[in-house]
C-alpha atoms as a PDB file:
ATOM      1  CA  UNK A   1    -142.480 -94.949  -0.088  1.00  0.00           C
ATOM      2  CA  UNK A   2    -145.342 -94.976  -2.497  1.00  0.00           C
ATOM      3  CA  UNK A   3    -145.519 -96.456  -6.266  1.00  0.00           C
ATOM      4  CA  UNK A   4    -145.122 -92.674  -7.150  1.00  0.00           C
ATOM      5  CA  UNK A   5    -142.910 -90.869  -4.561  1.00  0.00           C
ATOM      6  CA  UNK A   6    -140.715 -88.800  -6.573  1.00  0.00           C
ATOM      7  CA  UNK A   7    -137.185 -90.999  -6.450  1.00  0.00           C
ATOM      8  CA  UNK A   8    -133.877 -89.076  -7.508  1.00  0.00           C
ATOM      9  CA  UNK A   9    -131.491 -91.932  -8.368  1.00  0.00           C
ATOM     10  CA  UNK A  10    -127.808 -90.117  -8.038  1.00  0.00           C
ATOM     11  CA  UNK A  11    -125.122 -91.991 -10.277  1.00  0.00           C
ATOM     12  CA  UNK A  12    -127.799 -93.925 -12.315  1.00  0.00           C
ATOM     13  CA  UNK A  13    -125.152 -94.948 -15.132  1.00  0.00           C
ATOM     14  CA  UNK A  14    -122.390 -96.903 -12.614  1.00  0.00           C
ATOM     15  CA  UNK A  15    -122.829-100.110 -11.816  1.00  0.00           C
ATOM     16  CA  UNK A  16    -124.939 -99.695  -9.043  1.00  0.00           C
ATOM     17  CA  UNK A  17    -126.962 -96.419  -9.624  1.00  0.00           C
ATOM     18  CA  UNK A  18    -128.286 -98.612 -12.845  1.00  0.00           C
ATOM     19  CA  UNK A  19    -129.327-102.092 -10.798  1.00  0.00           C
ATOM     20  CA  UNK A  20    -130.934 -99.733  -8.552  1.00  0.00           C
ATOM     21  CA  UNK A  21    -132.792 -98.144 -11.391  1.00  0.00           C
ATOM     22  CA  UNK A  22    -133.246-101.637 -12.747  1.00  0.00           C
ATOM     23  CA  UNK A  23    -135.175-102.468  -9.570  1.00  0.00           C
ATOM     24  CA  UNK A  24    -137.024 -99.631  -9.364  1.00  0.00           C
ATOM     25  CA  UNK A  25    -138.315-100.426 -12.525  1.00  0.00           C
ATOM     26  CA  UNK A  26    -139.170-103.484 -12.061  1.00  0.00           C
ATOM     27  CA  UNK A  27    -141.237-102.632  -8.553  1.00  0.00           C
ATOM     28  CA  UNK A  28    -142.898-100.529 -10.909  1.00  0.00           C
ATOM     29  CA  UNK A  29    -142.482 -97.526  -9.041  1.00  0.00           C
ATOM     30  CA  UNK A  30    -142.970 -94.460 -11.842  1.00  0.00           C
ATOM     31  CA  UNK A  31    -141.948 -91.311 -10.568  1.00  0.00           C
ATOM     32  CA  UNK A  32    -138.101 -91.580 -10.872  1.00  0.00           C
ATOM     33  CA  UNK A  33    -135.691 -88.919 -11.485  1.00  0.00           C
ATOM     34  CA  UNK A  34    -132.228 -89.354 -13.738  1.00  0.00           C
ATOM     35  CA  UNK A  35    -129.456 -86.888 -14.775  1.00  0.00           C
ATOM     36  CA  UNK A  36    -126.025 -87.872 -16.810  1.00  0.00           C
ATOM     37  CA  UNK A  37    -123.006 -86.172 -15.483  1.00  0.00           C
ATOM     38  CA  UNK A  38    -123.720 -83.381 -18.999  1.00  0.00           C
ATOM     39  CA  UNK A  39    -126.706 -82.633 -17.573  1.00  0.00           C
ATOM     40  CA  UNK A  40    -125.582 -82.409 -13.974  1.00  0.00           C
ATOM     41  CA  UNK A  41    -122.414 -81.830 -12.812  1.00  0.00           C
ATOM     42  CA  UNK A  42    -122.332 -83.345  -9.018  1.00  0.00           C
ATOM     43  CA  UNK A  43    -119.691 -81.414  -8.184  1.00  0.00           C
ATOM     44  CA  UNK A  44    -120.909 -77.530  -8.711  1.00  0.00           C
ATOM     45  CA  UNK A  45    -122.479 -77.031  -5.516  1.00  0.00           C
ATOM     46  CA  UNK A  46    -124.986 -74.360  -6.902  1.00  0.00           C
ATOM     47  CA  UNK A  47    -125.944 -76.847  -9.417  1.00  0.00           C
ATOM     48  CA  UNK A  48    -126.758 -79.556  -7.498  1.00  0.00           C
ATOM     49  CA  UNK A  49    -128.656 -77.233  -4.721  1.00  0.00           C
ATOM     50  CA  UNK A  50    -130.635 -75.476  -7.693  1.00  0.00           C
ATOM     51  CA  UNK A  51    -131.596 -79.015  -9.294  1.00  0.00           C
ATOM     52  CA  UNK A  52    -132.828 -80.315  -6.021  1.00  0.00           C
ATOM     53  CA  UNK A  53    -134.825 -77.299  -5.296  1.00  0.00           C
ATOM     54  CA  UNK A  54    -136.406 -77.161  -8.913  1.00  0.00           C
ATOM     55  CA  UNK A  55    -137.444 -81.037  -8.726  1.00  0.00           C
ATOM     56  CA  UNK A  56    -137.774 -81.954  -5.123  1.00  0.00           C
ATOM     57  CA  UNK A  57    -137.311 -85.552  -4.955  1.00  0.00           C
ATOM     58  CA  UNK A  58    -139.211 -87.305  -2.150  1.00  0.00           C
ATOM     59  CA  UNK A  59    -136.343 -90.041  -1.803  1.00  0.00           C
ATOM     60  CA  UNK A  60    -132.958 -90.263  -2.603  1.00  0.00           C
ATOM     61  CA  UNK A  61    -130.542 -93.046  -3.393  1.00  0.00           C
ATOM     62  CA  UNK A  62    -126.950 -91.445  -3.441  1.00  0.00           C
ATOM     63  CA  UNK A  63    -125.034 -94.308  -5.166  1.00  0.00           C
ATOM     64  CA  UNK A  64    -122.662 -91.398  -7.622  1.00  0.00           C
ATOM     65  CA  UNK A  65    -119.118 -92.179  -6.664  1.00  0.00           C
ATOM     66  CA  UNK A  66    -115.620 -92.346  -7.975  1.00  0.00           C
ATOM     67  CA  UNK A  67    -114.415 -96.006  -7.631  1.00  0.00           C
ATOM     68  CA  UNK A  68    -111.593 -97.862  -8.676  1.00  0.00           C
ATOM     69  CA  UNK A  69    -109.126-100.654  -7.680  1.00  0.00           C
ATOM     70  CA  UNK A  70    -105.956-100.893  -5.814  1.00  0.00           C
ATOM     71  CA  UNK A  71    -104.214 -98.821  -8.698  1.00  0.00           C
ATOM     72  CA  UNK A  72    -106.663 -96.230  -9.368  1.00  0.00           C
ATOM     73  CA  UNK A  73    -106.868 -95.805  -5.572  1.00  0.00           C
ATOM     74  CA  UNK A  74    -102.995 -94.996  -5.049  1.00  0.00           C
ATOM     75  CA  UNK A  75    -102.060 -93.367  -8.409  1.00  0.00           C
ATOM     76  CA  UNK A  76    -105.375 -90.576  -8.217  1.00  0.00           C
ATOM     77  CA  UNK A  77    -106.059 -90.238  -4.339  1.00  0.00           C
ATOM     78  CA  UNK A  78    -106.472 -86.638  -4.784  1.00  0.00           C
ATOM     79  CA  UNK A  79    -109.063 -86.979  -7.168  1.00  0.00           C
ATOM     80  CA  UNK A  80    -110.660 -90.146  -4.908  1.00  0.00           C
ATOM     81  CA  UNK A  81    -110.994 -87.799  -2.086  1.00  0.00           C
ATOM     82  CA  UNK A  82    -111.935 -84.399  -3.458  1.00  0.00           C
ATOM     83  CA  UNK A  83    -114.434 -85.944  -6.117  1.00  0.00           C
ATOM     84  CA  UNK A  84    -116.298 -88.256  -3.769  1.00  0.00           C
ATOM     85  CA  UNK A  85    -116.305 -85.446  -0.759  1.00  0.00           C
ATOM     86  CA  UNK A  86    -117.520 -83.240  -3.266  1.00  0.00           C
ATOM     87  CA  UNK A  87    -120.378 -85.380  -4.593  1.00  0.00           C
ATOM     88  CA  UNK A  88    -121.533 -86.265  -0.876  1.00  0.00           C
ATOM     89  CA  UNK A  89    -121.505 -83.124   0.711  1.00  0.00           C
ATOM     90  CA  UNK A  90    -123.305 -81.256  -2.336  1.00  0.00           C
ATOM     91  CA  UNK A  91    -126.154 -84.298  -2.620  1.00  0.00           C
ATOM     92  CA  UNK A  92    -126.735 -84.784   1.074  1.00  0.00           C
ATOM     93  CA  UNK A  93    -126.689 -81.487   2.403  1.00  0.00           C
ATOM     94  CA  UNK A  94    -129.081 -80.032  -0.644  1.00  0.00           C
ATOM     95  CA  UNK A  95    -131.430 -83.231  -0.311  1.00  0.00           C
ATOM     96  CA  UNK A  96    -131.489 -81.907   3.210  1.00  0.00           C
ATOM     97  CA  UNK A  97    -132.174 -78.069   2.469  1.00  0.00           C
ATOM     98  CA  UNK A  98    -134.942 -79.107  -0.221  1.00  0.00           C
ATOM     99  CA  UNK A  99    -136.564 -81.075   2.246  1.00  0.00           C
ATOM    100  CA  UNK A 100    -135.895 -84.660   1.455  1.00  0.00           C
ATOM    101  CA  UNK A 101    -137.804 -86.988   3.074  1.00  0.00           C
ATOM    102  CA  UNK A 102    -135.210 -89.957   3.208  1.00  0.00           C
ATOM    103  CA  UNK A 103    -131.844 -90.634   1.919  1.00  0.00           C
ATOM    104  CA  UNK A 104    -129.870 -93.453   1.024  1.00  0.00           C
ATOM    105  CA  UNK A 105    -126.197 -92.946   1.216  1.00  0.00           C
ATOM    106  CA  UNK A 106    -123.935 -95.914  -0.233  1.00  0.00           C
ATOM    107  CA  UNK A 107    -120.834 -96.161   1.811  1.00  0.00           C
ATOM    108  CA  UNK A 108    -117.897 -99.205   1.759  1.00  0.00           C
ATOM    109  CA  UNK A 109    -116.680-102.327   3.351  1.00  0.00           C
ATOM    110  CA  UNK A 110    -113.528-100.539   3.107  1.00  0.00           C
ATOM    111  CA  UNK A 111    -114.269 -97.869   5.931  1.00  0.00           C
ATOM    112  CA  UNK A 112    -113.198-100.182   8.438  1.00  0.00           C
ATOM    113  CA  UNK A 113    -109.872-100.764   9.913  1.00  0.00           C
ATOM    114  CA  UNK A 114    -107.163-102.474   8.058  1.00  0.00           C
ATOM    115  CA  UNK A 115    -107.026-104.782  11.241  1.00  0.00           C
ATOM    116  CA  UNK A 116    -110.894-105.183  11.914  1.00  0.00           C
ATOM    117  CA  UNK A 117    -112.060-107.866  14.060  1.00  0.00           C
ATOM    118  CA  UNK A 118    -113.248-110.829  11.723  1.00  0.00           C
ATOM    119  CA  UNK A 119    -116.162-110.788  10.634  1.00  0.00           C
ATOM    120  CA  UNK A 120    -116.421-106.967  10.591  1.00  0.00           C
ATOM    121  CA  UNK A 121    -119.316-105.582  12.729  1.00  0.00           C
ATOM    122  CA  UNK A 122    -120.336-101.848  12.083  1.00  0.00           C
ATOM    123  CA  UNK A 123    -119.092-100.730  15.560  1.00  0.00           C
ATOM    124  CA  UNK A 124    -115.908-101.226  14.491  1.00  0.00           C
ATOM    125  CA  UNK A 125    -115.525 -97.738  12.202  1.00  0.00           C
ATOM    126  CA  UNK A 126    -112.753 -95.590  13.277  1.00  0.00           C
ATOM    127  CA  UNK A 127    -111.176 -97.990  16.437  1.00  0.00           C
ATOM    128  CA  UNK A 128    -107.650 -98.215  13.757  1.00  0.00           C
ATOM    129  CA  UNK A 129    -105.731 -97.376  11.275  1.00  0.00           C
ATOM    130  CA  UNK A 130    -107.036 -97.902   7.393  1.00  0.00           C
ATOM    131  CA  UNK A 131    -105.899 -99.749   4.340  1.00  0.00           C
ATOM    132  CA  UNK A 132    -103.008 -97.248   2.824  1.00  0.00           C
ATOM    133  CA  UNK A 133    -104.263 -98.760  -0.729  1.00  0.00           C
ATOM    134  CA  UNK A 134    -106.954 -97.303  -0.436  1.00  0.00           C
ATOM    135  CA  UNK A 135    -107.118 -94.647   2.046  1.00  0.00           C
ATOM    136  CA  UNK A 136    -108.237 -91.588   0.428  1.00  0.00           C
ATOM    137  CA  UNK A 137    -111.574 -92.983  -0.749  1.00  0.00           C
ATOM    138  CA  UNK A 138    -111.918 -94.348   2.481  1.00  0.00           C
ATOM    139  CA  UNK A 139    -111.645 -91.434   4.141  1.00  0.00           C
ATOM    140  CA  UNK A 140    -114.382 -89.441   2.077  1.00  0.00           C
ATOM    141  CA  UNK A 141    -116.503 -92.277   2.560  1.00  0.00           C
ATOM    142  CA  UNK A 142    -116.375 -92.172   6.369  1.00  0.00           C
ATOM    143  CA  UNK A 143    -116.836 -88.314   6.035  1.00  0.00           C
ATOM    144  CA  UNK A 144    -120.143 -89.005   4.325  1.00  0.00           C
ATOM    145  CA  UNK A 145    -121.327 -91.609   7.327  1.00  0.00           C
ATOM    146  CA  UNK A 146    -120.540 -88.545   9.636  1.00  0.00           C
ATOM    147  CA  UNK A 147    -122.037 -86.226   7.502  1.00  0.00           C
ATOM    148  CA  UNK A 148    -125.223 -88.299   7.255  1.00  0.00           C
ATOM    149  CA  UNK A 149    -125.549 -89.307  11.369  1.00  0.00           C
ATOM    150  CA  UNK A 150    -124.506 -85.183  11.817  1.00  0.00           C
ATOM    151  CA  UNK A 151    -127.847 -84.178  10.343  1.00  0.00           C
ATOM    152  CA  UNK A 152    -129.904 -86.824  11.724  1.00  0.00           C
ATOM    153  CA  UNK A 153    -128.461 -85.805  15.201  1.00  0.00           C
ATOM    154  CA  UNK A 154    -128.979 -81.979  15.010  1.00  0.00           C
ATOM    155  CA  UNK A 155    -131.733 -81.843  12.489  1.00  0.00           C
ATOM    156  CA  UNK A 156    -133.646 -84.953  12.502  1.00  0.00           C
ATOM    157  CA  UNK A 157    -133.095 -85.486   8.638  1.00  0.00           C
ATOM    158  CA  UNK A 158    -133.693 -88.903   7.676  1.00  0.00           C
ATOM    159  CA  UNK A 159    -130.503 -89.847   6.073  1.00  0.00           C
ATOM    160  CA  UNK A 160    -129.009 -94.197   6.113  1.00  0.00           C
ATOM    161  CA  UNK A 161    -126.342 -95.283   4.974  1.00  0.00           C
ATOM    162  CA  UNK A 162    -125.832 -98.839   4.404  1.00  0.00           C
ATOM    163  CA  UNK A 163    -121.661-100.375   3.967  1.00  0.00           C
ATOM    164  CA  UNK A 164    -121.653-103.361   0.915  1.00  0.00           C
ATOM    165  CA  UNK A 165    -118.664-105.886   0.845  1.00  0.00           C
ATOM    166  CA  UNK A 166    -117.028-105.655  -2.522  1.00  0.00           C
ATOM    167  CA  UNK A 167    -119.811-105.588  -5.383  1.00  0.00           C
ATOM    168  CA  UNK A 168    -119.257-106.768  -9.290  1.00  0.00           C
ATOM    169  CA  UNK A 169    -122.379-107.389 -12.126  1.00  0.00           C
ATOM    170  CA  UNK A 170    -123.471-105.561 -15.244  1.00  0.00           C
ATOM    171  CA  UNK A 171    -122.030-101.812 -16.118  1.00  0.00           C
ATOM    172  CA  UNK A 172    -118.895-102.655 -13.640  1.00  0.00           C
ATOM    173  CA  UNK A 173    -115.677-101.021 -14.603  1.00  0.00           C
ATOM    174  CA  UNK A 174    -113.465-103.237 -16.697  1.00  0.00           C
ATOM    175  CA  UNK A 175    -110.584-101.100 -16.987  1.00  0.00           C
ATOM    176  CA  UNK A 176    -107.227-103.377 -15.960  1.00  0.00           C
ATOM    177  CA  UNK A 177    -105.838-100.251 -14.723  1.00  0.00           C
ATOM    178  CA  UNK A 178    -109.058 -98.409 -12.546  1.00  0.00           C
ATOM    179  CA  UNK A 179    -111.515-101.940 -11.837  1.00  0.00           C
ATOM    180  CA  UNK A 180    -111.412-103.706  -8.824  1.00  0.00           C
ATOM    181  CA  UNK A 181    -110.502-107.572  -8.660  1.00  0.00           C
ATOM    182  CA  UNK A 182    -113.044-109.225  -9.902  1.00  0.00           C
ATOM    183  CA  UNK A 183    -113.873-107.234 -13.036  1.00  0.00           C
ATOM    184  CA  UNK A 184    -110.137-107.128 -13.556  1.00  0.00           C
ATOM    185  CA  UNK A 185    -109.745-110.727 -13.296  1.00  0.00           C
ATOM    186  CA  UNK A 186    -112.631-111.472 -15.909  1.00  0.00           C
ATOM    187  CA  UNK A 187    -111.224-108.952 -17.984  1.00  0.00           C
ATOM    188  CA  UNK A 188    -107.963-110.763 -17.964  1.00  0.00           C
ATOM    189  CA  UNK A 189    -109.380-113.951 -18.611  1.00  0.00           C
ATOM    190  CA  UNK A 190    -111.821-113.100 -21.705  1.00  0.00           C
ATOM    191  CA  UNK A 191    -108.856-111.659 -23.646  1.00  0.00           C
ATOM    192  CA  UNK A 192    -106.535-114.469 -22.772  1.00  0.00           C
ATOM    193  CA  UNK A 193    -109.242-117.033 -24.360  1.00  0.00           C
ATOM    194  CA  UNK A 194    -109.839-114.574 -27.057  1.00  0.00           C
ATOM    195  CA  UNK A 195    -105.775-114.292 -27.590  1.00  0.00           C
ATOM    196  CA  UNK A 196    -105.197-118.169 -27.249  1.00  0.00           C
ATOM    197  CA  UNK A 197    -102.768-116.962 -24.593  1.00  0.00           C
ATOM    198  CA  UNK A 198    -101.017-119.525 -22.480  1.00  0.00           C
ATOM    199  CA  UNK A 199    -100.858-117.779 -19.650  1.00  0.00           C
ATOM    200  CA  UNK A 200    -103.138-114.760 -17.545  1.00  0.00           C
ATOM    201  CA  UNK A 201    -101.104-113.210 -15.160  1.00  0.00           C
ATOM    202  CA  UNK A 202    -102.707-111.905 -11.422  1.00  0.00           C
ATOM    203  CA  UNK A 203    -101.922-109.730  -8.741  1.00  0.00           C
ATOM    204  CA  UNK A 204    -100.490-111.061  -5.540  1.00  0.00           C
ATOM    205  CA  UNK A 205     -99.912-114.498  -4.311  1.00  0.00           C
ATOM    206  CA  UNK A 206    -103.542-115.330  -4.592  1.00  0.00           C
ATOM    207  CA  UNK A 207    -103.948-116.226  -0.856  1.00  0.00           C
ATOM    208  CA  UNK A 208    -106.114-112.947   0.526  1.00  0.00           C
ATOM    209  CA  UNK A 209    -109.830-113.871   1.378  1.00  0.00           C
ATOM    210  CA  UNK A 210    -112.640-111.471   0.044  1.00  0.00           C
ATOM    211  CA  UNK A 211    -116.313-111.401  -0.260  1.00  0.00           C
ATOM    212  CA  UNK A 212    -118.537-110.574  -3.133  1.00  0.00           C
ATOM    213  CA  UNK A 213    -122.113-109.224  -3.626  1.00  0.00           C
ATOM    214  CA  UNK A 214    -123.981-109.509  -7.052  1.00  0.00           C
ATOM    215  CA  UNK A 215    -125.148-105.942  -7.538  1.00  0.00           C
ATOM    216  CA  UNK A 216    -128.430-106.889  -8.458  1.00  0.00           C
ATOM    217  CA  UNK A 217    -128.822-108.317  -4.550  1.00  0.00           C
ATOM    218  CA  UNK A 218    -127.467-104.849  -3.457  1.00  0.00           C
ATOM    219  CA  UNK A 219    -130.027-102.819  -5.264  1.00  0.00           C
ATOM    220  CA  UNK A 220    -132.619-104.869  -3.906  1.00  0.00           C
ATOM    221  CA  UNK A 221    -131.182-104.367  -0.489  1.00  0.00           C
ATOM    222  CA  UNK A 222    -131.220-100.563  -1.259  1.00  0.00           C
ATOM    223  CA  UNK A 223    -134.586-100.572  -1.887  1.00  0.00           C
ATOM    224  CA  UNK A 224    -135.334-102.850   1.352  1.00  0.00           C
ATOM    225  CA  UNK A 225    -133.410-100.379   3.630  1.00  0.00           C
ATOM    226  CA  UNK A 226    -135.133 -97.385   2.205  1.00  0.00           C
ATOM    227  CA  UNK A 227    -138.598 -99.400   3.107  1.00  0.00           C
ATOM    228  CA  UNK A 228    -137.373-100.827   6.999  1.00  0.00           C
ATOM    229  CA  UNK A 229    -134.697 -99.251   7.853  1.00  0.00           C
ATOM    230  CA  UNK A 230    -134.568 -95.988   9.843  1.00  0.00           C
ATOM    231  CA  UNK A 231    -131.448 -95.847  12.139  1.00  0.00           C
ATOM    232  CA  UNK A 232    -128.087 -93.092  12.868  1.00  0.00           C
ATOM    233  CA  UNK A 233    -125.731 -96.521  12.730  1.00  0.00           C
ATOM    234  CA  UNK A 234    -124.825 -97.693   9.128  1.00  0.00           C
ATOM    235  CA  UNK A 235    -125.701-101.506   8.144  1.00  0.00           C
ATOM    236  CA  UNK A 236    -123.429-104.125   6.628  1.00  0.00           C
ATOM    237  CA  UNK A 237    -124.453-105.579   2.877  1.00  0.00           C
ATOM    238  CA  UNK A 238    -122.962-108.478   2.472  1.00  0.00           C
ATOM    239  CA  UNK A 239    -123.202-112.589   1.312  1.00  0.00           C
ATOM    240  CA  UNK A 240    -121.410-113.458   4.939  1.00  0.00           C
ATOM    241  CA  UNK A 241    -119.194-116.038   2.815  1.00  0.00           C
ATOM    242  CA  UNK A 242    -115.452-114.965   1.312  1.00  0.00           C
ATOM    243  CA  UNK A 243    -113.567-116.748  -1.138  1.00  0.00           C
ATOM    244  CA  UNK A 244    -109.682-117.083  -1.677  1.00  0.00           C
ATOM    245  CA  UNK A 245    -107.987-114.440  -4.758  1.00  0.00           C
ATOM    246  CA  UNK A 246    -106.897-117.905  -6.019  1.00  0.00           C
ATOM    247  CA  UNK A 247    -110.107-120.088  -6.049  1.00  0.00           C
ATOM    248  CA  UNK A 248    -111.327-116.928  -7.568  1.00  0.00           C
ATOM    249  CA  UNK A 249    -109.628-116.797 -10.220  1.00  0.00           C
ATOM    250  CA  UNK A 250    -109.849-120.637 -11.205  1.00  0.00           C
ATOM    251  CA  UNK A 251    -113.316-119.868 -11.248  1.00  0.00           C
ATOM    252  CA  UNK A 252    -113.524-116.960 -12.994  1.00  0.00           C
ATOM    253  CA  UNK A 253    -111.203-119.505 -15.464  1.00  0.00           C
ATOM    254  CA  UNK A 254    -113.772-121.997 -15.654  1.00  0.00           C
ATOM    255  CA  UNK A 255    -116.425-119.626 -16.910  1.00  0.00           C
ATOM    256  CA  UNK A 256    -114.591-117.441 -19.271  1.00  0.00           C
ATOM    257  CA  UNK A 257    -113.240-121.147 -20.496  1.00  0.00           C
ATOM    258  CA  UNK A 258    -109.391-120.145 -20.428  1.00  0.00           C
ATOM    259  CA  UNK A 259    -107.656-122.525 -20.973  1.00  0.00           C
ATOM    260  CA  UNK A 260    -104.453-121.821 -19.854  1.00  0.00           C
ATOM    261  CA  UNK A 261    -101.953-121.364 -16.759  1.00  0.00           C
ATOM    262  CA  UNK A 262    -102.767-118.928 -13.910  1.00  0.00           C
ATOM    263  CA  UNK A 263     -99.788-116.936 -13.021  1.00  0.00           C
ATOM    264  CA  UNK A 264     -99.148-114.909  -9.607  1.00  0.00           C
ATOM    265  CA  UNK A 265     -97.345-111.637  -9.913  1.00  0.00           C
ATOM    266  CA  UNK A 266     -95.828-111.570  -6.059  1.00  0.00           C
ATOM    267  CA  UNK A 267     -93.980-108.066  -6.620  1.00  0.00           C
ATOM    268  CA  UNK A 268     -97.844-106.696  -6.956  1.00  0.00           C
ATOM    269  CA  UNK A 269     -99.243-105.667  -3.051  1.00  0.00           C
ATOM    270  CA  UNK A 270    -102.215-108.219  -2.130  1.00  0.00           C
ATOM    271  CA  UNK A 271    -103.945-105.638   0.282  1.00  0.00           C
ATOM    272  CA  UNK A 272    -105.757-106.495   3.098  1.00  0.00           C
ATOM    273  CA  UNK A 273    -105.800-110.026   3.830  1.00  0.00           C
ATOM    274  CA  UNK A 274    -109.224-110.620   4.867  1.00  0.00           C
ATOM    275  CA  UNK A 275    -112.042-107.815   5.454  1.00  0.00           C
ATOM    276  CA  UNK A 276    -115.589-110.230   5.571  1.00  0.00           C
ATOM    277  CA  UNK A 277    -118.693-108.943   6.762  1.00  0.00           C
ATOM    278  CA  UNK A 278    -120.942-109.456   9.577  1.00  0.00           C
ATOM    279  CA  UNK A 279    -124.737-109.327   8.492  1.00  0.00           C
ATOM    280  CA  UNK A 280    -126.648-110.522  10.990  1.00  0.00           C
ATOM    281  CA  UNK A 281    -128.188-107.033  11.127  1.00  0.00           C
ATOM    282  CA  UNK A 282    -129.472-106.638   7.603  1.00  0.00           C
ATOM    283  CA  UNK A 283    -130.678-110.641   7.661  1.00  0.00           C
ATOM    284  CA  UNK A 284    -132.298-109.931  11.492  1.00  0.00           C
ATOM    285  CA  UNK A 285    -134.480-107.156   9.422  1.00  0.00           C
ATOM    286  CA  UNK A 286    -135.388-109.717   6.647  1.00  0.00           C
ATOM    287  CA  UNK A 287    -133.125-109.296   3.862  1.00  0.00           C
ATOM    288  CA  UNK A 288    -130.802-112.307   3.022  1.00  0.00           C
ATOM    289  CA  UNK A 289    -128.410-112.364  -0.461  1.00  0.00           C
ATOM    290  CA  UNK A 290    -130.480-114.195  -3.255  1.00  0.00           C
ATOM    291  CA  UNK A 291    -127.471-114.826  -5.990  1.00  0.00           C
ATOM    292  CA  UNK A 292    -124.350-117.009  -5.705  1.00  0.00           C
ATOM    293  CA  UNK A 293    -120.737-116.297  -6.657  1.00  0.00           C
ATOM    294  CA  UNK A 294    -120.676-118.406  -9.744  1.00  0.00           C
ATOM    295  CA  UNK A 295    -124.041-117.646 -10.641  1.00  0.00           C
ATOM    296  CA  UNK A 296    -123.406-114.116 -10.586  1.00  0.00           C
ATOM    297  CA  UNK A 297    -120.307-114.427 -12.099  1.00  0.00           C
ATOM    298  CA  UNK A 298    -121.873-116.276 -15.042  1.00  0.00           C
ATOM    299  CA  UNK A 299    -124.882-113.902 -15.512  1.00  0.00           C
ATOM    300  CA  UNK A 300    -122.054-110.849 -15.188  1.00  0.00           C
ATOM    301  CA  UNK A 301    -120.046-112.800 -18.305  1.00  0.00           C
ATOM    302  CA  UNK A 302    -123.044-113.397 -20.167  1.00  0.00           C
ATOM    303  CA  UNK A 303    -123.557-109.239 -19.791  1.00  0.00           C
ATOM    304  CA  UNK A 304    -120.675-109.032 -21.326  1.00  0.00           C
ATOM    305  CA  UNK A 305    -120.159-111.151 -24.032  1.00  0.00           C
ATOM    306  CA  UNK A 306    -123.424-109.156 -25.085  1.00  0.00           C
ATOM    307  CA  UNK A 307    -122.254-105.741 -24.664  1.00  0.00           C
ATOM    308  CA  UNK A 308    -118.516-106.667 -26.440  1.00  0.00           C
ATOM    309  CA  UNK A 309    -117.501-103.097 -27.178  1.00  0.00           C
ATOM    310  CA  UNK A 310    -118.361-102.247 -23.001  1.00  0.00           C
ATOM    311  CA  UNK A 311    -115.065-104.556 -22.490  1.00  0.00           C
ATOM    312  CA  UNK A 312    -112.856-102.630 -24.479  1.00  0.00           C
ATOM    313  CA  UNK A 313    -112.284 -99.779 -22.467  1.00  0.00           C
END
């Protein structure tokens, strides 16, 4: 991939889609393409082919995707599935018809099996049954995988896809009712220093283990894969370290500076207990996670207590 290759970067507002556009930037690489949702609607089928055929991207990072948390995930499956199948079959299949020479497809920690061996290597996809939290977005992501290794296997397209453990840094979703933990948990604990409250209440008991990747590291392991890596199998993204829902949030505490009580809500489900990584792969290749939990954490807070209206959603 050249400093000028023609780069389409799908979904370049969302967290992601904007550190990879961050990075791309800062490689200095000049030739990259951007829509908003009004300009292109990732859904319309005919839209998307048309779009791809008029500008012909050499490269494309497919990081557009409806996400959300535990609630968003059971209260709008329908619209988890259907949007995100959408989105993935219109990108890849068009990047493929428009002759595309690579393509990135984002997938999720969350593909695997609610019951995965510990530390979760990719072979494991599809040997059990999935997280029921969570299961329609799971689903469409696994579809895309398929879709992705279907035309590498019949046509010889070069399309990756590459499976991050649970991500969280600038333009995340802060929404207490769609965000995932983290983002939720900060969320909770700026407005309970800003309220004086004396206490911030979380989901769960606190006790399930998960991992978390600094978006910034994932865009730069986006860009990495693009560069070195060329295989059918996807490729874990990860830190290889997970840290307790509880010590978590007494971080997240420290950093915000709350200063009150942390209360568990135990009626609230805790999902899967433990779903960590293994990324030997991705480091055997070269690529090793750069930022730390509280360091990201801190540089995600400092985002945001510069961007104060981006937490009132």
């Amino acid at each position: 991939m050249k400093k000028n290759s023609k780069i389409y970067i799908a979904g370049h507002t969302g967290m992601v889609g904007s550190a990879i556009l961050r990075k791309l930037k800062s490689e200095n690489y000049t030739n990259l393409i951007i829509k908003s949702r009004k300009e292109l609607d990732l859904i319309n089928q005919e839209a998307v082919e048309n779009f791809l055929n008029t500008e012909k991207p050499e490269y494309v990072f497919l990081a557009a995707a409806k996400v959300g948390g535990i609630y968003a995930n059971e209260s709008k499956s329908a619209d988890f599935i259907y949007e995100n199948l959408m989105i993935q079959n219109n990108l890849i299949t068009s990047s493929f018809n428009s002759n595309v020479k690579k393509l990135l497809f984002l997938g999720s920690s969350c593909i695997y099996p609610k019951k995965s061996n510990l530390p979760i290597t990719e072979d494991q996809i599809l040997t059990g049954p999935l997280e029921e939290t969570n299961k329609s977005y799971s689903i469409a992501k696994i579809a895309g995988l398929q879709l992705c290794q279907s035309f590498r296997k019949q046509y010889g397209f070069n399309a990756i896809s590459i499976m991050p453990t649970n991500l969280y840094g600038p333009n995340d979703n802060f929404s207490l009712e769609t965000s995932h933990v983290l983002p939720a948990l900060i969320r909770k604990f700026h407005e309970g220093k800003a309220n004086n409250a004396d206490s911030v209440t979380c989901w769960g008991d606190g006790s399930p283990l998960r991992e978390f990747l600094y978006v910034n590291d994932l865009a730069d392991a986006s860009l990495f894969c693009m560069k070195n890596y060329d295989e059918s199998e996807p490729i874990n993204i990860g830190t290889g370290k997970e840290i307790s829902i509880q010590e978590l949030s007494e971080l997240i505490k420290s950093v915000t500076g709350f200063k009150g009580n942390i209360l568990w809500d135990e009626s609230t489900p805790n999902g899967t207990h433990s779903k960590s990584l293994n990324v030997p792969n991705i480091n055997n290749l070269g690529w090793k996670s750069k930022i730390g939990l509280e360091d990201g954490i801190k540089k995600t807070y400092k985002w945001i207590t510069e961007n104060q209206t981006l937490i009132k959603t």
